[in-house]
N, C-alpha and C. Protein backbone atom coordinates (compact mmCIF):
# COMPACT_ATOMS: atom_id res chain seq x y z
N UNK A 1 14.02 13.04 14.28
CA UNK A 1 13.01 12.39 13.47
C UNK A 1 12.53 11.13 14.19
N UNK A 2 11.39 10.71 14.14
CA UNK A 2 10.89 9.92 14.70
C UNK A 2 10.67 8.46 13.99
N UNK A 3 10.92 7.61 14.64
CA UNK A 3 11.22 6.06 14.40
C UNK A 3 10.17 5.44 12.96
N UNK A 4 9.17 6.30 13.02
CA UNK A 4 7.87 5.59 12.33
C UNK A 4 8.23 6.56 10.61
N UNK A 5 8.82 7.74 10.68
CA UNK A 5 9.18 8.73 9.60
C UNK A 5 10.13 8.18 9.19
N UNK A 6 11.03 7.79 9.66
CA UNK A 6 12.69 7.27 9.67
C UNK A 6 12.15 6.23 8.24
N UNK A 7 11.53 5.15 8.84
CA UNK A 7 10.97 3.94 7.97
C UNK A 7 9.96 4.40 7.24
N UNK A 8 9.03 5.15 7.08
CA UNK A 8 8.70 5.54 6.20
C UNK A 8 8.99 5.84 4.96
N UNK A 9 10.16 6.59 5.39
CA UNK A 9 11.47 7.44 3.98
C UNK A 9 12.14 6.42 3.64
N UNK A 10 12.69 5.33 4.71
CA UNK A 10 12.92 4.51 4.18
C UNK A 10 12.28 3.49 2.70
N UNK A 11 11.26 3.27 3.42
CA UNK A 11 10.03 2.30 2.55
C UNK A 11 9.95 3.22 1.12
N UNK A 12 9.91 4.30 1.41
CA UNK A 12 9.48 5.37 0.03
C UNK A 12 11.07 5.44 -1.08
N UNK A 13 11.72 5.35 -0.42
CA UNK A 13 13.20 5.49 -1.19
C UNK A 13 13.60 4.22 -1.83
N UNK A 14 12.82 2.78 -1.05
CA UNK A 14 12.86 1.54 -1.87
C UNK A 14 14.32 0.80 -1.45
N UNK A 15 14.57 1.65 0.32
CA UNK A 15 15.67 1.17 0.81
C UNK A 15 15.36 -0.73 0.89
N UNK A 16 14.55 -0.80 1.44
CA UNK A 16 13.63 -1.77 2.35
C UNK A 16 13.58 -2.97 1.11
N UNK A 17 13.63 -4.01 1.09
CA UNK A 17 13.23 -4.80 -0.35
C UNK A 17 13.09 -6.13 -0.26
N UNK A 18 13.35 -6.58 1.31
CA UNK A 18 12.63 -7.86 1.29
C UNK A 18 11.39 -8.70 1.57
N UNK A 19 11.29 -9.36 1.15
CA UNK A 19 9.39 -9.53 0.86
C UNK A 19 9.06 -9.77 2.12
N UNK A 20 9.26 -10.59 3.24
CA UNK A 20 9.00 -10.28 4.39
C UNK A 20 9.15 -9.54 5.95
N UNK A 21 10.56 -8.64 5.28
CA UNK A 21 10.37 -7.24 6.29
C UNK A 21 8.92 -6.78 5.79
N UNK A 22 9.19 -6.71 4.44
CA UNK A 22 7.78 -5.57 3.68
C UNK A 22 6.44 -6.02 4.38
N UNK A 23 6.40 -7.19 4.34
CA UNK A 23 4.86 -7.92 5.11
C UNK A 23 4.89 -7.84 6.24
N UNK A 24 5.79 -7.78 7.04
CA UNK A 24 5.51 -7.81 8.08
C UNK A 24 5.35 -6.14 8.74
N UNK A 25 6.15 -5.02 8.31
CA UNK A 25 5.77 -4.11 8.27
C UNK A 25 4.20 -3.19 7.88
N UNK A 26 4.02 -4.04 6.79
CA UNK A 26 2.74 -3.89 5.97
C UNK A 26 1.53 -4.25 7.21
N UNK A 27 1.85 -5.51 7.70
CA UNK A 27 1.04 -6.23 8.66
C UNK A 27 0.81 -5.49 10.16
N UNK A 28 1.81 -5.04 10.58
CA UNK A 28 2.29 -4.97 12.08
C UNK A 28 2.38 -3.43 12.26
N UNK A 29 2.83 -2.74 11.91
CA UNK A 29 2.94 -1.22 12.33
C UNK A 29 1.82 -0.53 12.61
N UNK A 30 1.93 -0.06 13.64
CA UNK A 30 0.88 0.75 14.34
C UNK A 30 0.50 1.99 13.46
N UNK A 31 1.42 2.85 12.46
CA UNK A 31 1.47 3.44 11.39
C UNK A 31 0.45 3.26 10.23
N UNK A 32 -0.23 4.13 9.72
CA UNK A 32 -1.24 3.25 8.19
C UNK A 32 -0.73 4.08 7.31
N UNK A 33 0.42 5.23 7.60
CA UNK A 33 1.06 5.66 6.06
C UNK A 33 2.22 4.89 5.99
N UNK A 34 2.82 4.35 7.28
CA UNK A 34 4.04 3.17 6.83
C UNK A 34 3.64 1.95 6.58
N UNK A 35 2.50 1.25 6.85
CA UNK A 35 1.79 0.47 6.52
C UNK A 35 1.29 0.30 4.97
N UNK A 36 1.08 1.82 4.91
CA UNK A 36 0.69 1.87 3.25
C UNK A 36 1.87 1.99 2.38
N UNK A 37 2.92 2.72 2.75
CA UNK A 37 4.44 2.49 1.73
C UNK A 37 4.74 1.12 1.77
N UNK A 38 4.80 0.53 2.48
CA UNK A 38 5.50 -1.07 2.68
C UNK A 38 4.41 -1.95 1.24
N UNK A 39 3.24 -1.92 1.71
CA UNK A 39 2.30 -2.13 0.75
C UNK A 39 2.52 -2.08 -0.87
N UNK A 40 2.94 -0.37 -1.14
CA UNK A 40 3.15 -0.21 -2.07
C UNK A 40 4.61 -1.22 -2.61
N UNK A 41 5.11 -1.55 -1.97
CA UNK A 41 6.29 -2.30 -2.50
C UNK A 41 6.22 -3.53 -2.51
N UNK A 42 5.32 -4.67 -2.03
CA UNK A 42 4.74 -6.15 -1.78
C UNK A 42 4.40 -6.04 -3.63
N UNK A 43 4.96 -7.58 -3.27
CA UNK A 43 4.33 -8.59 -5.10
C UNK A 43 4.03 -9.43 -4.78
N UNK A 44 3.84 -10.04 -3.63
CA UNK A 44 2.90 -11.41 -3.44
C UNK A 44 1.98 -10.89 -3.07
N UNK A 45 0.69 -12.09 -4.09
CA UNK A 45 -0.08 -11.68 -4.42
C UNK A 45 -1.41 -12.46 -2.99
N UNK A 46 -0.86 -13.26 -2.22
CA UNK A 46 -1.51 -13.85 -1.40
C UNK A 46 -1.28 -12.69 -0.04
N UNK A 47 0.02 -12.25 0.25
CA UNK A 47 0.32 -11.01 1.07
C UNK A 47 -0.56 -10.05 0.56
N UNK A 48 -1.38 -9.35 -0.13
CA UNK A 48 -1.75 -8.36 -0.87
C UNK A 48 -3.38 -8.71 -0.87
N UNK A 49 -3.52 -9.85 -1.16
CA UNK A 49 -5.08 -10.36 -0.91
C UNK A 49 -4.99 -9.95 0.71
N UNK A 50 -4.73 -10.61 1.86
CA UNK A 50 -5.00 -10.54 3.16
C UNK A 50 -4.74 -8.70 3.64
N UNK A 51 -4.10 -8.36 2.77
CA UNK A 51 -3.82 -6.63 3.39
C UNK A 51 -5.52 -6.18 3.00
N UNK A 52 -5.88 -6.08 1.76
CA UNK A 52 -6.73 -5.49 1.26
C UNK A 52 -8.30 -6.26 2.02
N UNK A 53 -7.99 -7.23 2.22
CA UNK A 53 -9.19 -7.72 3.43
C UNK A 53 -9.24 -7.64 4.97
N UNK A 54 -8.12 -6.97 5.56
CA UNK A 54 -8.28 -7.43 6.66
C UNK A 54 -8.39 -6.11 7.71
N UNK A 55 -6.78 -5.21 6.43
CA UNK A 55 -6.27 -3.70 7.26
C UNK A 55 -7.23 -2.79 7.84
N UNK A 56 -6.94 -2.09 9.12
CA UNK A 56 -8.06 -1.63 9.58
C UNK A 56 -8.29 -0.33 8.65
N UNK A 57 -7.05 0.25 8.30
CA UNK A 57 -7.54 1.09 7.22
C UNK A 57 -7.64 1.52 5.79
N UNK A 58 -8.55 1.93 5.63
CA UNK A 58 -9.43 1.55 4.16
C UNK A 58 -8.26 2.16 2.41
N UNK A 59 -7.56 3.04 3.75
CA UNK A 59 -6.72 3.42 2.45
C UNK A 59 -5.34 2.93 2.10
N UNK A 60 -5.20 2.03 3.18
CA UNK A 60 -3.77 0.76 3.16
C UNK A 60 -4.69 -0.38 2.15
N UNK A 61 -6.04 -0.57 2.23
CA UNK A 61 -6.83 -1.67 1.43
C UNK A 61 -6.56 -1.29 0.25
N UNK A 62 -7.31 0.24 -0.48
CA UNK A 62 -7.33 0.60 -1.42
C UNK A 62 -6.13 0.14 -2.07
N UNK A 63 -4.51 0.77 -1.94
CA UNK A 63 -3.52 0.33 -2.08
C UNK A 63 -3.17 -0.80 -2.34
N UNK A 64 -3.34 -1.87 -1.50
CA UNK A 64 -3.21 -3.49 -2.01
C UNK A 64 -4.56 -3.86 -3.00
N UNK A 65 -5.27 -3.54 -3.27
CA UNK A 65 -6.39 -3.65 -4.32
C UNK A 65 -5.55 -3.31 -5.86
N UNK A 66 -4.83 -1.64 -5.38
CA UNK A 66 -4.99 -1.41 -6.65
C UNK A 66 -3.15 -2.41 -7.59
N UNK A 67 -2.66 -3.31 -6.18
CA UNK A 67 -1.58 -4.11 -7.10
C UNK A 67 -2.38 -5.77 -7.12
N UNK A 68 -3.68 -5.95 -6.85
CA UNK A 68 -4.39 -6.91 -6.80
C UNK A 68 -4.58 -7.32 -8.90
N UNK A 69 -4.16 -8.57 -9.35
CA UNK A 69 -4.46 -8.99 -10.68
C UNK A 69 -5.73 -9.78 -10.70
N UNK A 70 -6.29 -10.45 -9.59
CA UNK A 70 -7.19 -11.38 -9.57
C UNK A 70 -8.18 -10.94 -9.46
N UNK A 71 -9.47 -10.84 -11.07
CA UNK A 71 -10.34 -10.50 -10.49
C UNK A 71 -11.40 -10.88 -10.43
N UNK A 72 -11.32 -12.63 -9.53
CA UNK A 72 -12.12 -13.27 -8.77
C UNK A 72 -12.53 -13.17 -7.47
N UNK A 73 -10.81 -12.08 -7.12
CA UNK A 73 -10.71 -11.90 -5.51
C UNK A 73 -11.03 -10.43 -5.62
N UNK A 74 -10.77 -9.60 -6.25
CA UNK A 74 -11.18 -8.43 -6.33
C UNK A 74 -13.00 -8.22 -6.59
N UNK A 75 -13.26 -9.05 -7.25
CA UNK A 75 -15.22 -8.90 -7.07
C UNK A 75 -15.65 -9.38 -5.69
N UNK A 76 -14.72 -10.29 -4.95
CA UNK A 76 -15.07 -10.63 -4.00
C UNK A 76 -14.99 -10.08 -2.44
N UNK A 77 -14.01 -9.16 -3.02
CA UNK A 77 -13.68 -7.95 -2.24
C UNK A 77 -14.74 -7.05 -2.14
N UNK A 78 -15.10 -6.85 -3.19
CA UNK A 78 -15.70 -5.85 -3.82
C UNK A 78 -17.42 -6.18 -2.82
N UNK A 79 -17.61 -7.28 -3.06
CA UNK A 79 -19.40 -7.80 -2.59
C UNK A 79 -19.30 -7.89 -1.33
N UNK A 80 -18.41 -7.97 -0.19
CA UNK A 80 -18.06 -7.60 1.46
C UNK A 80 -18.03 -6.72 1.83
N UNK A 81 -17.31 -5.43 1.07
CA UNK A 81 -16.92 -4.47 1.62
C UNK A 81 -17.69 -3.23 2.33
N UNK A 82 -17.29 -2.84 3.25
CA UNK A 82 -18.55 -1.93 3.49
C UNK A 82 -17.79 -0.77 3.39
N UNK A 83 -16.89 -0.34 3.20
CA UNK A 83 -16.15 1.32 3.02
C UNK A 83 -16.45 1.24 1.66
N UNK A 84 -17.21 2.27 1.02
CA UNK A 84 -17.51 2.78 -0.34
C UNK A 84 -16.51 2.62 -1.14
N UNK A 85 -15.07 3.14 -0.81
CA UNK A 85 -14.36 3.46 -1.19
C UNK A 85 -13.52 2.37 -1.46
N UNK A 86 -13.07 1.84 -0.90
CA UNK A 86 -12.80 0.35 -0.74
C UNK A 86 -13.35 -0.61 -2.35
N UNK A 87 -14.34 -0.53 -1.86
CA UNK A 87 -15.25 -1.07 -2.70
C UNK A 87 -15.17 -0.84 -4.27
N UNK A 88 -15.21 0.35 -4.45
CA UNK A 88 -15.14 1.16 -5.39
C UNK A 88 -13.56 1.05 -6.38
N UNK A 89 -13.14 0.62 -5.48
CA UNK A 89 -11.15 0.66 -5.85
C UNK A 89 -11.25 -0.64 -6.50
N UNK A 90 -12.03 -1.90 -5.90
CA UNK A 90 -12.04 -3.09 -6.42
C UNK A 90 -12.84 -2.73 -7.67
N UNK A 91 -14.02 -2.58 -7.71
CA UNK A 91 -14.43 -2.47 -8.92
C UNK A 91 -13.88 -1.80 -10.02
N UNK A 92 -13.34 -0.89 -9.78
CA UNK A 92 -12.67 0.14 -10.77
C UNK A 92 -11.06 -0.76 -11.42
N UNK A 93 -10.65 -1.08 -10.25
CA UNK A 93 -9.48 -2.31 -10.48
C UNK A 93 -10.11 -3.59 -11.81
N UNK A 94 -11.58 -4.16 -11.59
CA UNK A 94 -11.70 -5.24 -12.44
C UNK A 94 -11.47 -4.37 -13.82
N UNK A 95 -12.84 -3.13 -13.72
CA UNK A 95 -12.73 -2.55 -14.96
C UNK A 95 -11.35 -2.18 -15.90
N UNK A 96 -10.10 -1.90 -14.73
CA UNK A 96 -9.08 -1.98 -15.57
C UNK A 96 -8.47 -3.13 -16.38
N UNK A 97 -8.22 -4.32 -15.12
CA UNK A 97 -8.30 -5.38 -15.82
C UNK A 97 -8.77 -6.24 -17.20
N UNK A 98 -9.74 -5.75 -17.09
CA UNK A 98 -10.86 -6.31 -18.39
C UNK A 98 -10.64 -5.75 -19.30
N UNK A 99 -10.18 -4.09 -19.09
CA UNK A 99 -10.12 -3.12 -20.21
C UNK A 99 -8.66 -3.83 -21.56
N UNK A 100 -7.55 -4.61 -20.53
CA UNK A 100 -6.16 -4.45 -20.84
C UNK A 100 -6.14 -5.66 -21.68
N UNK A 101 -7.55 -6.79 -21.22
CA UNK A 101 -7.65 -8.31 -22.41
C UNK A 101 -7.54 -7.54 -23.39
């Protein structure tokens, strides 16, 4: 098995649990489905803003969007973005938000 699967299963099994292995994994791996498990397990919410703005890919963004609560930063996401989809995750994210006041 290969080094990048290994941590993957890891990340998915919820071996992994400290907030900055998780970021820095999240951040650094050449990987965007281990990139995206690590993701899924981040609660800072400032780690999670910079994933969803920066990651080169759109579906590691989506992911930190959809554990994004702020949605000052999520419209603001939302008015930059140029992947549809992306985009679309933020908006759909406020609408949940708003729905749950």
């Amino acid at each position: 098995m290969e080094p990048e699967n290994e941590l993957w299963l890891a990340l998915s099994a919820g071996k992994i649990t400290d907030a900055e292995t998780l970021e820095r994994i999240a951040t650094t791996d050449k990987e965007h489905m281990v990139r995206a498990a690590a993701v899924r397990r981040i609660t800072d919410k400032y780690a999670l803003e910079r994933i969803a703005d920066t990651d080169d890919e759109p579906a590691v963004r989506v992911i930190a969007i959809e554990h994004i609560t702020d949605q000052d930063v999520l419209l603001k996401l939302a008015s930059w973005e140029d992947d549809i989809a992306v985009m679309r995750a933020a908006v759909d994210r406020v609408r949940v938000l708003r729905a749950r006041q």
